[in-house]
C-alpha atoms as a PDB file:
ATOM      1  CA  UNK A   1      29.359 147.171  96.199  1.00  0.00           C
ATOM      2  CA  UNK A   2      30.380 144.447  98.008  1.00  0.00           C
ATOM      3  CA  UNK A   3      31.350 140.631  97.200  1.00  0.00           C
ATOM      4  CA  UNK A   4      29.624 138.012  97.913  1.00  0.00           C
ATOM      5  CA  UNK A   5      30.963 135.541 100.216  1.00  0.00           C
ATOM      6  CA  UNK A   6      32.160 132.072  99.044  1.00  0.00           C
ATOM      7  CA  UNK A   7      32.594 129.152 101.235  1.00  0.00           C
ATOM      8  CA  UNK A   8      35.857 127.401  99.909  1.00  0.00           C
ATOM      9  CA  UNK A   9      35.825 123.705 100.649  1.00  0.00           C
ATOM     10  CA  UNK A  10      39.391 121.849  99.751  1.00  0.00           C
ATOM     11  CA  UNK A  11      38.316 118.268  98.321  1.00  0.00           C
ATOM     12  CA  UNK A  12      40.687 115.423  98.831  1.00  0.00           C
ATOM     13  CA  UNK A  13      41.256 113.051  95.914  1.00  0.00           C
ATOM     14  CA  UNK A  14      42.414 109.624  96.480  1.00  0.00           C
ATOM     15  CA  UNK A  15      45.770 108.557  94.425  1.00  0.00           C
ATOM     16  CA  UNK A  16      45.285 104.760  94.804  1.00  0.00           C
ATOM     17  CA  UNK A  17      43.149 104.831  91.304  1.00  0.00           C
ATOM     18  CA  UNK A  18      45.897 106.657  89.235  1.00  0.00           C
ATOM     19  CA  UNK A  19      48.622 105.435  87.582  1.00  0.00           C
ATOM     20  CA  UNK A  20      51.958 107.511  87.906  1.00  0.00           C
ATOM     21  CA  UNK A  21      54.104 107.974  84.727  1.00  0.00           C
ATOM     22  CA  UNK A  22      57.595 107.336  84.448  1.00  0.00           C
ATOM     23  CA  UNK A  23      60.279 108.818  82.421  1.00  0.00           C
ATOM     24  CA  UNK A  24      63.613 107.950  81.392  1.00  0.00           C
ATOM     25  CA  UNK A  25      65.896 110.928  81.730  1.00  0.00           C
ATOM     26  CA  UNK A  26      68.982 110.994  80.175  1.00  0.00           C
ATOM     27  CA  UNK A  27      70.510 114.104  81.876  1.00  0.00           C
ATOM     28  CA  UNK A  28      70.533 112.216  84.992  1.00  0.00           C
ATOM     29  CA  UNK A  29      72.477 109.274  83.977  1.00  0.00           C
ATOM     30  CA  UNK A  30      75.182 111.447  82.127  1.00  0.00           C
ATOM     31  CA  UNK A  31      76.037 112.485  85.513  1.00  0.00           C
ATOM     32  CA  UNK A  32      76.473 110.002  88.310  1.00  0.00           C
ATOM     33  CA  UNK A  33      77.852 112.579  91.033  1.00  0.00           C
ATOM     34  CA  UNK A  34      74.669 113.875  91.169  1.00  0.00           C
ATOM     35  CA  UNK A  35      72.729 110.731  91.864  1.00  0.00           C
ATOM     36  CA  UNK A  36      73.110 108.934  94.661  1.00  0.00           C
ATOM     37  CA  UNK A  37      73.258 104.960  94.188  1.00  0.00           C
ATOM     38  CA  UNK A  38      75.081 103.920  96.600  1.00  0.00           C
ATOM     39  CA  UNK A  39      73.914 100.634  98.627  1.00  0.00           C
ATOM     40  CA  UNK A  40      76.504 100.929 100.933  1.00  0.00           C
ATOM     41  CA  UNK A  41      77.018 103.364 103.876  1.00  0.00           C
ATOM     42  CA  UNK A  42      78.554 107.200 103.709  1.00  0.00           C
ATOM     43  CA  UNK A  43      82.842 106.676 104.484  1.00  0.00           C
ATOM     44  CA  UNK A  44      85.706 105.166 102.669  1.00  0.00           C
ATOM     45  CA  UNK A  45      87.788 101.777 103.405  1.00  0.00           C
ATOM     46  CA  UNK A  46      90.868 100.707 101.683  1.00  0.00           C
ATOM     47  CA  UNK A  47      94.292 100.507 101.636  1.00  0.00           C
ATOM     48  CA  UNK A  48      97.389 102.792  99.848  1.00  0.00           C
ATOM     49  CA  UNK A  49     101.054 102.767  99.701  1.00  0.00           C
ATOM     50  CA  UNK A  50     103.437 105.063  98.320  1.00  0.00           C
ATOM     51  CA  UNK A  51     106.893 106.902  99.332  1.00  0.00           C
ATOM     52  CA  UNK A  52     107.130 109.823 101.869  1.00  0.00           C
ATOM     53  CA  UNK A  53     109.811 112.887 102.663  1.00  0.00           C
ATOM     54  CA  UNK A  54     110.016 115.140 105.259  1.00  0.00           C
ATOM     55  CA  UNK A  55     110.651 118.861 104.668  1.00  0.00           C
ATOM     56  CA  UNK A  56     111.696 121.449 107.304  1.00  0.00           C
ATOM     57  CA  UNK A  57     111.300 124.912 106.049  1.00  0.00           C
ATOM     58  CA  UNK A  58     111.473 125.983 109.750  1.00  0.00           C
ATOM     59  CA  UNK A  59     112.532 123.887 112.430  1.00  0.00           C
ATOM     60  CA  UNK A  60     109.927 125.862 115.126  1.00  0.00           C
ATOM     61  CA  UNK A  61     106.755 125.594 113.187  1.00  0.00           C
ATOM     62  CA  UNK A  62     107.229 121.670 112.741  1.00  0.00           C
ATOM     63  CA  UNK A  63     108.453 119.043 109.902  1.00  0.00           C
ATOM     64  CA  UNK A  64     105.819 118.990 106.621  1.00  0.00           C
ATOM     65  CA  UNK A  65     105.459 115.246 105.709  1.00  0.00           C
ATOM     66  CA  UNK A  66     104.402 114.903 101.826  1.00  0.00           C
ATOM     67  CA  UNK A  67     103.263 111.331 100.528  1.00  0.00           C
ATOM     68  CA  UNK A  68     102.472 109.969  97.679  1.00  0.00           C
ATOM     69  CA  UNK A  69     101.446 106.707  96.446  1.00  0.00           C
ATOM     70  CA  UNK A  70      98.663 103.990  95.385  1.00  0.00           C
ATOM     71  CA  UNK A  71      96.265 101.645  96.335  1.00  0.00           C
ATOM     72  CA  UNK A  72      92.270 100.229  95.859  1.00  0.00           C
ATOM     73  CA  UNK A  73      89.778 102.218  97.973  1.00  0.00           C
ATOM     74  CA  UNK A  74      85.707 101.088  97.908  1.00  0.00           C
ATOM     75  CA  UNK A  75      83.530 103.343  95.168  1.00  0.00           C
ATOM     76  CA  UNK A  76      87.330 104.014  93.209  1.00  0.00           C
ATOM     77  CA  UNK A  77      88.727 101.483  92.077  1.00  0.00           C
ATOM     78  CA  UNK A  78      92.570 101.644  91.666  1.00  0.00           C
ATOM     79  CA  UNK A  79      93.492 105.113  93.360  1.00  0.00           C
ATOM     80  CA  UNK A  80      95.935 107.519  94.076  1.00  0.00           C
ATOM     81  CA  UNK A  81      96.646 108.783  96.573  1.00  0.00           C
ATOM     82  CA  UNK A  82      98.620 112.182  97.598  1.00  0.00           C
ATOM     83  CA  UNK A  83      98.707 114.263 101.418  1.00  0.00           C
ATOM     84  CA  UNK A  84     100.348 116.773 103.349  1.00  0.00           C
ATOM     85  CA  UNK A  85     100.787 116.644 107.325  1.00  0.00           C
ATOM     86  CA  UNK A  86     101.763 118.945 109.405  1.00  0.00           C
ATOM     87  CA  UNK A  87     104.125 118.363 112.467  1.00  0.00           C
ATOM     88  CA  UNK A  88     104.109 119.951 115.459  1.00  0.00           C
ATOM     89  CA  UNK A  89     106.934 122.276 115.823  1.00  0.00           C
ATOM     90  CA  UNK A  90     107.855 125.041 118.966  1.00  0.00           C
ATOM     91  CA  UNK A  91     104.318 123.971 120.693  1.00  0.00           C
ATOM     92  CA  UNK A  92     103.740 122.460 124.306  1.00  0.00           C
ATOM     93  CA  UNK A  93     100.883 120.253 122.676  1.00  0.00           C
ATOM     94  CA  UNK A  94      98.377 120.324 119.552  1.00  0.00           C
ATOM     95  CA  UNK A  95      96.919 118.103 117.457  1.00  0.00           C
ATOM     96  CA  UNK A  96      98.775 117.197 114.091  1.00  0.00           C
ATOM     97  CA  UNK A  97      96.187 117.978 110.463  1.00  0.00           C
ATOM     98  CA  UNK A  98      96.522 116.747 107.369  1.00  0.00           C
ATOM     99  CA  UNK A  99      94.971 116.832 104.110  1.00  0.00           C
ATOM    100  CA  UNK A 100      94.622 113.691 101.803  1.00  0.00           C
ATOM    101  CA  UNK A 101      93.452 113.281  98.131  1.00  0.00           C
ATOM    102  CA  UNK A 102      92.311 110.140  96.648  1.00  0.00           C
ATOM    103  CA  UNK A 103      92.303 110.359  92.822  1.00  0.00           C
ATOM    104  CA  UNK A 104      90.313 107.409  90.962  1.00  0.00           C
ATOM    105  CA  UNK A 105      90.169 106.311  87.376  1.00  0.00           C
ATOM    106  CA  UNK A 106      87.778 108.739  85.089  1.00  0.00           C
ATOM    107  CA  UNK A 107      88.254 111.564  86.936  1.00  0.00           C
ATOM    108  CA  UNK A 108      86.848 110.979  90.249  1.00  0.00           C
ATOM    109  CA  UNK A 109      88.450 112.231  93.233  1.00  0.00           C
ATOM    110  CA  UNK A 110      87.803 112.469  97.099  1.00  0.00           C
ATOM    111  CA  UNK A 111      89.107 114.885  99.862  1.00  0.00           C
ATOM    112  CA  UNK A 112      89.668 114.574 103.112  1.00  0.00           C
ATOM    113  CA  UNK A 113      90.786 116.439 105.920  1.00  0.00           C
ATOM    114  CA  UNK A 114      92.740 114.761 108.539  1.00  0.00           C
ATOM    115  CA  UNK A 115      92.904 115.261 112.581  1.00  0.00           C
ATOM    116  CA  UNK A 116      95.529 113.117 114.800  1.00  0.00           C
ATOM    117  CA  UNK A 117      92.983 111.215 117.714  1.00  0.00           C
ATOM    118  CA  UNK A 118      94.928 112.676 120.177  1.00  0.00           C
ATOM    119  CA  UNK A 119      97.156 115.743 121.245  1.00  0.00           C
ATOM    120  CA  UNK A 120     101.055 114.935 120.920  1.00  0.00           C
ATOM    121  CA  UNK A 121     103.940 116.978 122.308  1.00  0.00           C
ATOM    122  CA  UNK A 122     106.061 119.396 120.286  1.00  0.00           C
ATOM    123  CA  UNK A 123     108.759 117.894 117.614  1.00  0.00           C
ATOM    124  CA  UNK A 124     107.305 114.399 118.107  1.00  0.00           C
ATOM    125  CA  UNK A 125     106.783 111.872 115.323  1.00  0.00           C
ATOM    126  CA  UNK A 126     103.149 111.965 113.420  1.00  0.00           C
ATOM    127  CA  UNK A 127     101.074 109.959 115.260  1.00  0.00           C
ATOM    128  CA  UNK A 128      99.261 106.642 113.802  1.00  0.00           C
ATOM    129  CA  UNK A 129      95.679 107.375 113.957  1.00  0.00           C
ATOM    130  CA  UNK A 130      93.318 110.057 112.632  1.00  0.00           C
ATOM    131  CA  UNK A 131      89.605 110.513 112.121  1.00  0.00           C
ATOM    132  CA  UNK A 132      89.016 112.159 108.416  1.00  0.00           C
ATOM    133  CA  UNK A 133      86.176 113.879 107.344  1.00  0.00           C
ATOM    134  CA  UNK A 134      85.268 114.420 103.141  1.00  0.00           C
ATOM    135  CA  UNK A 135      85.421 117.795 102.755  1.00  0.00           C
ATOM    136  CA  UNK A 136      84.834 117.225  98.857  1.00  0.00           C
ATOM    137  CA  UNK A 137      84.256 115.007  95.892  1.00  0.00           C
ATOM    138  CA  UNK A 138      83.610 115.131  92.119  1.00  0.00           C
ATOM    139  CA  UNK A 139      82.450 112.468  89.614  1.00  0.00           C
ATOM    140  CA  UNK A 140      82.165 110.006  92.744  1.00  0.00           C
ATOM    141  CA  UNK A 141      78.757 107.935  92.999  1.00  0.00           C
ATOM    142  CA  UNK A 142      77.553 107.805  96.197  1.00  0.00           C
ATOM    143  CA  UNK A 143      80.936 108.647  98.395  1.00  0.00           C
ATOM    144  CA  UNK A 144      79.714 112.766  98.906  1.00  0.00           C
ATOM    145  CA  UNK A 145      80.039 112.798 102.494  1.00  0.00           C
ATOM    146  CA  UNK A 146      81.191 110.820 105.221  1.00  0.00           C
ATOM    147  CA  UNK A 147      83.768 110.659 108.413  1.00  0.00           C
ATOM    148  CA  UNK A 148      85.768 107.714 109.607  1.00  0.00           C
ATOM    149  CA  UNK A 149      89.413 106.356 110.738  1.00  0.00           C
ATOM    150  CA  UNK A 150      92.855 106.614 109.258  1.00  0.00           C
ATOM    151  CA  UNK A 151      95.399 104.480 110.706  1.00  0.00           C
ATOM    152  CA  UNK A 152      99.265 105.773 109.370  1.00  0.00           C
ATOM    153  CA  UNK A 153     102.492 103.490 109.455  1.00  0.00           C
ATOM    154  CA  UNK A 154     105.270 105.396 108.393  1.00  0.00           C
ATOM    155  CA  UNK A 155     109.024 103.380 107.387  1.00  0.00           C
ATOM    156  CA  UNK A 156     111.981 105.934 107.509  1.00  0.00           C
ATOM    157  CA  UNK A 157     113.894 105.719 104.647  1.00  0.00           C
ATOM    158  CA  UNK A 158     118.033 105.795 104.317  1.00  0.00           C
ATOM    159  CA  UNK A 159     119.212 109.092 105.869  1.00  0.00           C
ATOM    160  CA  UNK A 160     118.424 111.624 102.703  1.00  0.00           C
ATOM    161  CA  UNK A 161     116.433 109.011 101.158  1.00  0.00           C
ATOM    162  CA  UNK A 162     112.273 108.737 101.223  1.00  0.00           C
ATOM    163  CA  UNK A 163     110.331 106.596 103.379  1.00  0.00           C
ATOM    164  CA  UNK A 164     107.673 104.147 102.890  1.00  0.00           C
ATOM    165  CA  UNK A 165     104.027 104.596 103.974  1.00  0.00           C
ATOM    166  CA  UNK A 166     100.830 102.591 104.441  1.00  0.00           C
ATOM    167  CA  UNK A 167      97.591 103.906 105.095  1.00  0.00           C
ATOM    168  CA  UNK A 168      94.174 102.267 106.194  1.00  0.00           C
ATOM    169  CA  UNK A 169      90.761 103.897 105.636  1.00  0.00           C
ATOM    170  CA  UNK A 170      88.107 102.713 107.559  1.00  0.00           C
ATOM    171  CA  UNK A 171      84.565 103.967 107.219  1.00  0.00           C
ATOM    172  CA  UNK A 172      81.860 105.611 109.884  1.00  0.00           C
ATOM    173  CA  UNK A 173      82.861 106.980 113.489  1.00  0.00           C
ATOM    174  CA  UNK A 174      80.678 106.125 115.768  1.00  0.00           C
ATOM    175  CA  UNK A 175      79.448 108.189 118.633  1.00  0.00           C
ATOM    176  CA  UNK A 176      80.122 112.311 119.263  1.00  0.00           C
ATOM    177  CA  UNK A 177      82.730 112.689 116.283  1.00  0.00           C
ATOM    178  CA  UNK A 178      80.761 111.324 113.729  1.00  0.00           C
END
């Protein structure tokens, strides 16, 4: 026995006439890193400053920098501020990487990987500017991704003493690297 055939015929209904209900849901405002309020673009800007030293473990793969330090970046607040960078050691040319972390109050906290803007020669000093890219982020609101500029000043200390550091984010490459 066979079915009969049915003609199926969608019917659009018009939404203007309805009235959409809203609800208040507390989950979502318990935790901001998962909503997105931010009026301002992806990126960071702001300033830190802090002490530095410079460790050698091995003279051919390159000097480790380590800094630490403070300072107000957008979305934060008061933050600090901690990062690794790694010289260029036995090498005709490369690019010097770092890592940074920005911890804010309440336990928010931001990181970014670091690339120098240009390729340096072995065993030279860390250059002064670097484009960053978040690699990471938890209980920030609205800071989740984002790419821009780093510009590094580093002091040298007293021989055997630390130096002093001061570091600039600015927010959004433009063009390819962004």
């Amino acid at each position: 026995m066979q079915r009969p055939n049915r003609l199926v015929r969608p019917i659009l209904v018009g939404m203007e006439d309805r009235f959409l209900l809203s609800a208040d849901i507390p989950s979502l405002k318990e935790t901001p890193s998962l909503v997105r309020r931010s009026s301002h673009p992806a990126g960071l800007h702001g300033t830190l400053q802090g002490e530095y030293q410079i460790l050698i473990p091995n003279p051919d793969v390159g000097a480790i920098y380590q800094l630490s330090g403070l300072g107000n970046v957008n979305g934060l607040g008061p933050t600090s501020v901690s990062a690794t960078f790694h010289g260029l050691g036995f090498i005709a040319r490369g690019q010097v990487q770092g890592d940074l972390t920005l911890d804010g109050p309440h336990g928010a906290s931001i990181n970014l990987h670091l690339t120098a803007r240009g390729e340096q020669s072995g065993f030279s000093a860390l250059p002064s500017t670097y484009s960053y890219r978040i690699t990471g982020s938890t209980g920030t609101r609205g800071i989740l991704r984002g790419t821009g500029l780093v510009t590094l000043r580093l002091t040298p200390g007293l021989p055997g003493s630390t130096g002093h550091f001061a570091i600039v984010l600015s927010r959004g490459l433009r063009g390819p690297h962004a």
